[in-house]
Protein backbone atom coordinates (compact mmCIF):
# COMPACT_ATOMS: atom_id res chain seq x y z
CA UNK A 1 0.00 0.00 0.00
CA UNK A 2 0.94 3.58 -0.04
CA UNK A 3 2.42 5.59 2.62
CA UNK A 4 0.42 8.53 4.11
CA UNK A 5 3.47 10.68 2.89
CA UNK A 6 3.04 9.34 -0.72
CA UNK A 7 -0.88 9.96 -0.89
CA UNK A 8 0.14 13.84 0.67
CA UNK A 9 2.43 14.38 -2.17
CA UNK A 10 -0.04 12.85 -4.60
CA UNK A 11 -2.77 15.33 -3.28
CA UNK A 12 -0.56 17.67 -3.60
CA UNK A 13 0.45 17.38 -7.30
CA UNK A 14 -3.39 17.28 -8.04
CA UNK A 15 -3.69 20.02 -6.44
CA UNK A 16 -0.80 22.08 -7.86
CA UNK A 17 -1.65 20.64 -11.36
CA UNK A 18 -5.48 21.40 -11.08
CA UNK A 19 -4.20 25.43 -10.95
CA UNK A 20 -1.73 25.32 -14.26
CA UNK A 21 -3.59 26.85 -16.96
CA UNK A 22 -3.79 24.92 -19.97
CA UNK A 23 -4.16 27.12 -23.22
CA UNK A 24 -7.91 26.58 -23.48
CA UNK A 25 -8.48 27.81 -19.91
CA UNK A 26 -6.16 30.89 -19.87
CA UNK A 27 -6.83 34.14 -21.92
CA UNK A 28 -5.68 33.86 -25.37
CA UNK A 29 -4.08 36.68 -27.14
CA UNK A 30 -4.68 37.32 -31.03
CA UNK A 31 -1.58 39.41 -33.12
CA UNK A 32 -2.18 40.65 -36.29
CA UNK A 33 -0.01 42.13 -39.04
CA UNK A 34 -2.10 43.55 -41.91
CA UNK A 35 0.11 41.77 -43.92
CA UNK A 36 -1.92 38.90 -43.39
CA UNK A 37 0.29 37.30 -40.50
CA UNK A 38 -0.43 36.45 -37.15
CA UNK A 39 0.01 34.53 -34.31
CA UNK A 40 -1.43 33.14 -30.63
CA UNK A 41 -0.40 32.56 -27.30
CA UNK A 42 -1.58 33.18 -23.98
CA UNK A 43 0.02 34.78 -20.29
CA UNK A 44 0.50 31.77 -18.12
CA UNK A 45 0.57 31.82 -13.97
CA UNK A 46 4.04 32.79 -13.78
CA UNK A 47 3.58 35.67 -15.79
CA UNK A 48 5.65 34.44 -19.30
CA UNK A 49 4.08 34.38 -22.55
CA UNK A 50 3.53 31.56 -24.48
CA UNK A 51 2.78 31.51 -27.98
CA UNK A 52 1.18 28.49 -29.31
CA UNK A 53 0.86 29.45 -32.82
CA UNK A 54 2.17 31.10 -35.90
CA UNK A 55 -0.21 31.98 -38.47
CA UNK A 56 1.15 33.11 -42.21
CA UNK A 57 -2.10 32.96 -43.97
CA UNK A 58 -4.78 35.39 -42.34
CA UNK A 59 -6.67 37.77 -44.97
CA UNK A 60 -4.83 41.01 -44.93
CA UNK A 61 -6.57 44.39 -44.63
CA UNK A 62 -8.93 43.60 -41.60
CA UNK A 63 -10.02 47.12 -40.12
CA UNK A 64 -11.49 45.74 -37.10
CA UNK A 65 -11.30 42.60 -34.83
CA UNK A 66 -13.47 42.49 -32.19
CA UNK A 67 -13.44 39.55 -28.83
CA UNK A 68 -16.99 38.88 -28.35
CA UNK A 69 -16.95 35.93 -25.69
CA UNK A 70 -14.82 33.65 -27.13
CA UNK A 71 -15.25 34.26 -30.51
CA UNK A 72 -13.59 37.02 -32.87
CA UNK A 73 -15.52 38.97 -35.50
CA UNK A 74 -12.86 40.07 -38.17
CA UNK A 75 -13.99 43.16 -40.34
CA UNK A 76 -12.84 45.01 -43.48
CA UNK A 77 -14.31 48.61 -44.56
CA UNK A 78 -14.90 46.98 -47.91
CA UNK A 79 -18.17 44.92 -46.14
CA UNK A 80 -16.22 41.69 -45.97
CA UNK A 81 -16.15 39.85 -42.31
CA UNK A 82 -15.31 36.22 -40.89
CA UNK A 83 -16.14 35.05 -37.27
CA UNK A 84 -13.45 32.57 -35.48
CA UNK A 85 -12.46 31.47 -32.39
CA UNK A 86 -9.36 30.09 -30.97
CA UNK A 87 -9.49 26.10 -30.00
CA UNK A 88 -8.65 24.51 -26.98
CA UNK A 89 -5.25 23.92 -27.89
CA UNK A 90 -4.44 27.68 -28.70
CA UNK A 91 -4.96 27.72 -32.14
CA UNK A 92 -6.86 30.06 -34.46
CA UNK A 93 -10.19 28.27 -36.41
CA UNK A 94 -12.12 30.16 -38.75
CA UNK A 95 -15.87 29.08 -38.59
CA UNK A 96 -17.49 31.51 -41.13
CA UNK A 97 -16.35 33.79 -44.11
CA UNK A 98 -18.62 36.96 -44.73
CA UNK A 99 -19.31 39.20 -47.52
CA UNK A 100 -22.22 40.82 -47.26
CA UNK A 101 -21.91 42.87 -44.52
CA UNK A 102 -22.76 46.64 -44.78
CA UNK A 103 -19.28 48.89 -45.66
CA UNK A 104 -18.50 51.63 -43.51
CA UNK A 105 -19.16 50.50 -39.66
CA UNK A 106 -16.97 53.17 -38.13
CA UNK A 107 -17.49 51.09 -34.67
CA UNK A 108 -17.83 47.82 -33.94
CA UNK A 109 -18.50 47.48 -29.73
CA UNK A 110 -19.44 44.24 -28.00
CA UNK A 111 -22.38 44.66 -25.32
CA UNK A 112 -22.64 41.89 -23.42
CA UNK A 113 -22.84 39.08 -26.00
CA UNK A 114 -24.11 41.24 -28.43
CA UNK A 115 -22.27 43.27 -31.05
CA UNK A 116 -23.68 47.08 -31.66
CA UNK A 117 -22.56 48.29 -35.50
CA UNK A 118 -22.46 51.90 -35.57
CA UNK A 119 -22.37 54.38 -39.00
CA UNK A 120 -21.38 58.30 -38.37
CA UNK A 121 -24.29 59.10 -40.67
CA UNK A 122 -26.81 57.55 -37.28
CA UNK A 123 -27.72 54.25 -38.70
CA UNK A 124 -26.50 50.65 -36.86
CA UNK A 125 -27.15 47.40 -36.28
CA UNK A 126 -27.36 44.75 -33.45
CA UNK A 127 -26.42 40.79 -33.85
CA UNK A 128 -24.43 38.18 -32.07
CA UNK A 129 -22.20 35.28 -32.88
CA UNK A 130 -24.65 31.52 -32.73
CA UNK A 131 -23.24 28.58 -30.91
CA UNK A 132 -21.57 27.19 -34.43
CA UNK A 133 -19.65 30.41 -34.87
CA UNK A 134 -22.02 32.01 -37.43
CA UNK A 135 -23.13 35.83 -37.08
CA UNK A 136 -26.69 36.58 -36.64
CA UNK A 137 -27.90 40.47 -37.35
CA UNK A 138 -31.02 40.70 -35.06
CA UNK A 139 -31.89 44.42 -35.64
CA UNK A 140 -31.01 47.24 -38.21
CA UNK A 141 -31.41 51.24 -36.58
CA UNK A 142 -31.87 53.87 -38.38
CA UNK A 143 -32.54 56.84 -35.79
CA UNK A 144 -28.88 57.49 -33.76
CA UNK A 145 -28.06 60.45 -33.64
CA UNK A 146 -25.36 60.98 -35.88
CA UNK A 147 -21.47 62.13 -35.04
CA UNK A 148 -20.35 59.83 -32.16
CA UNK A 149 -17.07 59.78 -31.07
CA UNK A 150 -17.06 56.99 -28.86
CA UNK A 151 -19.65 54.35 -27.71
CA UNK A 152 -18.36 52.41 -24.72
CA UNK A 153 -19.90 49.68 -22.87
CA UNK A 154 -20.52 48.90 -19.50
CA UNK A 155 -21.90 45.98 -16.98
């Protein structure tokens, strides 16, 4: 059988182990180039990062990416988009291209799990990203005033 001090040390490990993030619990980090490059990687508990992944084939030109839970909406000016998330063993997966989206969103701001799309000109949109990584638009606006600088959300 095993010795009381063996089955401490065990418990201990387990313990010790349990609290070691592994990529898919700690807060991944996205980098960009608009050159179409990228890479991932997360801060671990000792305070190092650690990338887990170089990416040389990204679409170049996005204007915006914005974290909405754990997904990211990518967005170009032009009206093109794509929706991904980063897997559970730190690597980028694309789960939907996009090219009808309206041109010209001068902000994109996630509210909660929602995403508001807002136009200088007062018009902007609502929608969220589904379960399978797809973009929904639930509402189109037409009456904001016009001319914000910033829209900033808050719990």
């Amino acid at each position: 059988m095993f010795s009381k001090k063996s089955m401490l040390l065990l418990a201990i490990c387990v313990v010790v182990a349990s609290l070691i993030p592994s990529p898919a619990s700690a807060a991944n980090i996205l980098f960009y180039k608009d050159d179409g490059t990228g890479a991932v990687g997360h801060i671990d508990n000792s305070g190092k990062f650690r990338q887990s992944e170089s990416i040389s084939d990204f679409s170049s030109g996005w204007s915006k990416i914005v974290p909405i839970g754990s997904n990211l909406l990518f967005y170009k000016d032009d009206g093109t988009g794509a929706v991904g998330h980063i897997d559970n063993s730190g690597k980028f997966q694309q789960t939907e291209s996009m090219s009808d989206f309206s041109s010209g969103w001068s902000m994109i701001i996630p509210v909660g799990s929602n995403l508001l799309f807002y136009k200088d000109d007062g018009t902007g949109a609502i929608g969220h990203i589904d379960n399978s990584g797809k973009f929904q638009q639930t509402e189109s606006i037409s009456d904001f005033s016009s001319g914000w600088s910033m829209i900033i959300s808050t719990k």
